[in-house]
Protein backbone atom coordinates (compact mmCIF):
# COMPACT_ATOMS: atom_id res chain seq x y z
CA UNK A 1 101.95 71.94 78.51
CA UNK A 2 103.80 71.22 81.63
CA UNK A 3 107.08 72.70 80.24
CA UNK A 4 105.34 75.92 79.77
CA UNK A 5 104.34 76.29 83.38
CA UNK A 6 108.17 75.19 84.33
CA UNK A 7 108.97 78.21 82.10
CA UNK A 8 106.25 80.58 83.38
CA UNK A 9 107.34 79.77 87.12
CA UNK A 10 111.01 80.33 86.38
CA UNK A 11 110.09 83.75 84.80
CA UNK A 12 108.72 84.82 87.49
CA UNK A 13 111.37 84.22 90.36
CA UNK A 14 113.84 86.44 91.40
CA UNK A 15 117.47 85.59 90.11
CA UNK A 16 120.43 87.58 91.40
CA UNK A 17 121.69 87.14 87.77
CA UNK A 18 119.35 89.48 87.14
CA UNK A 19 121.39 92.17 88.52
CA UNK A 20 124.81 90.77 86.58
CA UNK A 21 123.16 90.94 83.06
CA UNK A 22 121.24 94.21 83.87
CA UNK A 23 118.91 94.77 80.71
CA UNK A 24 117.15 91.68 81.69
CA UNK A 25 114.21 93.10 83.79
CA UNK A 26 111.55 90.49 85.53
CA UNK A 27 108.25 91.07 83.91
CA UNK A 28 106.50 90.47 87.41
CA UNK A 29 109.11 92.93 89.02
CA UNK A 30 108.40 95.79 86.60
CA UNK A 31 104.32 95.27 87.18
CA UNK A 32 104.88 95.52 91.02
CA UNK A 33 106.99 98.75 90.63
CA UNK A 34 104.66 100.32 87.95
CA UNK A 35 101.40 99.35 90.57
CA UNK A 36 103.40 100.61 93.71
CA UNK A 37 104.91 103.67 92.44
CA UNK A 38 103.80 105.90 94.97
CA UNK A 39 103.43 103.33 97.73
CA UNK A 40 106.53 101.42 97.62
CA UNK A 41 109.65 103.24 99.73
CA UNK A 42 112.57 104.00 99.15
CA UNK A 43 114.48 100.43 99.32
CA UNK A 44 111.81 98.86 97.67
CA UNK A 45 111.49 101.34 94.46
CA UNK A 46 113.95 101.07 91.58
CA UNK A 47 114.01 104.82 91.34
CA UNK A 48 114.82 104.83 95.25
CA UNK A 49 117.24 102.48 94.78
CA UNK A 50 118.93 104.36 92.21
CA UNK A 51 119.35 107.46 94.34
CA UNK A 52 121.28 105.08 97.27
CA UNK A 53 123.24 103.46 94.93
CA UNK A 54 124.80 107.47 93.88
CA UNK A 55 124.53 108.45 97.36
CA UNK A 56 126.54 105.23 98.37
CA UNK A 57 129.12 105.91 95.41
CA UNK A 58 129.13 109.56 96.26
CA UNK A 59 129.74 108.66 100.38
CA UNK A 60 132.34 106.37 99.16
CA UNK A 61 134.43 108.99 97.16
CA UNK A 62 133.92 111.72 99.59
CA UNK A 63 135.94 109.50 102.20
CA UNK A 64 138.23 108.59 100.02
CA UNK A 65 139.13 111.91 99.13
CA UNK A 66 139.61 112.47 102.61
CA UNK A 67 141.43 109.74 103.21
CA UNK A 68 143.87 110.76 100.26
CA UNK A 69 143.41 114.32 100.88
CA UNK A 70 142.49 114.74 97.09
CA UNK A 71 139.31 116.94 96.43
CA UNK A 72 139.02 116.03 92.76
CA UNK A 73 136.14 114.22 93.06
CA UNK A 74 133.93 116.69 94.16
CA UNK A 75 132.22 117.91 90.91
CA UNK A 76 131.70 113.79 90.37
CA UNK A 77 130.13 113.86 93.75
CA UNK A 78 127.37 117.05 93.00
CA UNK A 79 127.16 115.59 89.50
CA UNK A 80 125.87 112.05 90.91
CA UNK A 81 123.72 113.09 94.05
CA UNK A 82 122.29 115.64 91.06
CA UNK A 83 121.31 112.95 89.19
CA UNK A 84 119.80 110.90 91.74
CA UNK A 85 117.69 113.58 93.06
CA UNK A 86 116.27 113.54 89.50
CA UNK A 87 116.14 110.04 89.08
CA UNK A 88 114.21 109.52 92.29
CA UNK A 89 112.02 112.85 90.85
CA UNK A 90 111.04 110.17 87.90
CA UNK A 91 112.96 112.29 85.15
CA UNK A 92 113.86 109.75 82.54
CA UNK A 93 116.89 112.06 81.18
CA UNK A 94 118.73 111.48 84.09
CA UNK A 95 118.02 108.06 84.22
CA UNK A 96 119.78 107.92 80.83
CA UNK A 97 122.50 110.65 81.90
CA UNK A 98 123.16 108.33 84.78
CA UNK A 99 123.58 105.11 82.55
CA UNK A 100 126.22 107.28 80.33
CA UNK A 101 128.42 108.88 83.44
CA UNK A 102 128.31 106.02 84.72
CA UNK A 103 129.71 104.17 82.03
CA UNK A 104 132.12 106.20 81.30
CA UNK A 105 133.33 107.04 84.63
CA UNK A 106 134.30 103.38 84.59
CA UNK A 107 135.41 103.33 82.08
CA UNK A 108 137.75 106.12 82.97
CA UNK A 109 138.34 104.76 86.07
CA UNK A 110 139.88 101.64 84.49
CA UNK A 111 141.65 103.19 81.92
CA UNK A 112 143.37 105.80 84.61
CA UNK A 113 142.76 104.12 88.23
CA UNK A 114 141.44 106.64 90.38
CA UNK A 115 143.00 108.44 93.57
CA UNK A 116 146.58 106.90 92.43
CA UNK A 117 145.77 103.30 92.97
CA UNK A 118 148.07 101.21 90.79
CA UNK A 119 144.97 98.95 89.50
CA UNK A 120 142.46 98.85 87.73
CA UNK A 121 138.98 97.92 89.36
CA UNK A 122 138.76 94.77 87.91
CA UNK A 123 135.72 92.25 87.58
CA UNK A 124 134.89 93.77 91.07
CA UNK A 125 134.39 96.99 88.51
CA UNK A 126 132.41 94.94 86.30
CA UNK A 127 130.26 93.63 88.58
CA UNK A 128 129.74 97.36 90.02
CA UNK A 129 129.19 98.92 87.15
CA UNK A 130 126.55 96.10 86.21
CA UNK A 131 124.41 96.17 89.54
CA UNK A 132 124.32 100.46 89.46
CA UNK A 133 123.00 99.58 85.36
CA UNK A 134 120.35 97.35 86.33
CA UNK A 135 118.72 99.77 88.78
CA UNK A 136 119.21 102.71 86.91
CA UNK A 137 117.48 100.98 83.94
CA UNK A 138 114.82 98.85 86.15
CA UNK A 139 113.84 102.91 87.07
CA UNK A 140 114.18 103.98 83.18
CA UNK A 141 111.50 101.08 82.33
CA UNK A 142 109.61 101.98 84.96
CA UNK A 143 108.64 105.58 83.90
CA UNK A 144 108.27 104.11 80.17
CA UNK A 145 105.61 101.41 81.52
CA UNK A 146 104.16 104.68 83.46
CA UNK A 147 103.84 107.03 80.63
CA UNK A 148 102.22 104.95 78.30
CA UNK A 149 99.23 105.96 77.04
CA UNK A 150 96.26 104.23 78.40
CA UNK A 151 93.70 102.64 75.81
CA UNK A 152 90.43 104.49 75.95
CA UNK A 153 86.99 102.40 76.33
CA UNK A 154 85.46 102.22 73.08
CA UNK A 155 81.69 103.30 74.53
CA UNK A 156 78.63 103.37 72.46
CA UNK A 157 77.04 105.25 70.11
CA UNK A 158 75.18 107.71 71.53
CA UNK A 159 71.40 108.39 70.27
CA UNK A 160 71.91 112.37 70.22
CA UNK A 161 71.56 115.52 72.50
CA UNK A 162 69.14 115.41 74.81
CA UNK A 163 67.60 118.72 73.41
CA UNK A 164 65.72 117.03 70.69
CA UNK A 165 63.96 114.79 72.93
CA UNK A 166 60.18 115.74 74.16
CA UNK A 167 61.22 116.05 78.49
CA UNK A 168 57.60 114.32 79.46
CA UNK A 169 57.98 111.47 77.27
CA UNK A 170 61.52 110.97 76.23
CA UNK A 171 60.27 110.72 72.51
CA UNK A 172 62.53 112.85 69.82
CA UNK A 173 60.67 116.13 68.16
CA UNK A 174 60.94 116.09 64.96
């Protein structure tokens, strides 16, 4: 018995390890999102997070394609701040869209380093890639836990329409 409260308490607690292995998703933390939705702001919501984690990705490559006076990136840049006005919208496509570009832009982006650097992101990549996951899919599970259907109360039988019932005494006319 105690072991399963050692369990339930460890469950429960935040672990930045969390954001490393990013399909793991705290039951507790996907209740308080689904309960806040509307109330929780923008650093506090998973879909709010998502949108500063592209705007922070797309502020990053805009100054680096100043920096480098390369204007590649752009269409990356209006493809992710896109996305992330959508994702914040609560549009679980782009949710998923994000998940994919994102994958595959680092993919890319280790395959062929970007702006001429002459490595490869590395586990710094990794890690990257695997924090911008979790919140994108934190927000996915989210909208699924908020578009569930909700169970309907079974309520009981009902006697019949009024209209066959005598209005002085409530008795049925036969």
């Amino acid at each position: 018995m105690e072991n399963n409260l050692n369990e339930d308490k460890s469950a429960e607690k935040p672990n930045f390890l969390d954001w490393i292995l990013w399909w793991r998703i705290n039951p507790s933390e996907l209740k308080r999102q689904v309960d806040g939705y509307l109330s929780l702001n923008v650093l506090e919501s998973a879909r709010g997070i998502s949108l500063l984690c592209l705007i922070v990705s797309s502020v990053l490559t805009i100054l680096i394609m100043i920096y480098k006076q390369e204007y590649v990136g752009f269409l990356d840049v209006i493809i992710l701040l896109t996305l992330g006005f959508f994702m914040f919208k609560g549009h679980r496509w782009a949710m998923i869209t994000a998940m994919i570009f994102w994958t595959f832009e680092k993919i890319y982006s280790f395959i062929n380093p970007p702006f001429g650097m002459h490595a490869s992101p590395g586990l710094f990549g990794i890690i990257w890639w695997a924090v911008y996951m979790h919140a994108f899919w934190l927000a996915y599970q989210v909208e699924i836990e908020r578009n569930k259907p909700v169970p309907e109360e079974i309520s009981p039988i009902e006697e019949g329409p009024d209209e066959f019932k005598d209005g002085q005494t409530g008795q049925e006319i036969v």
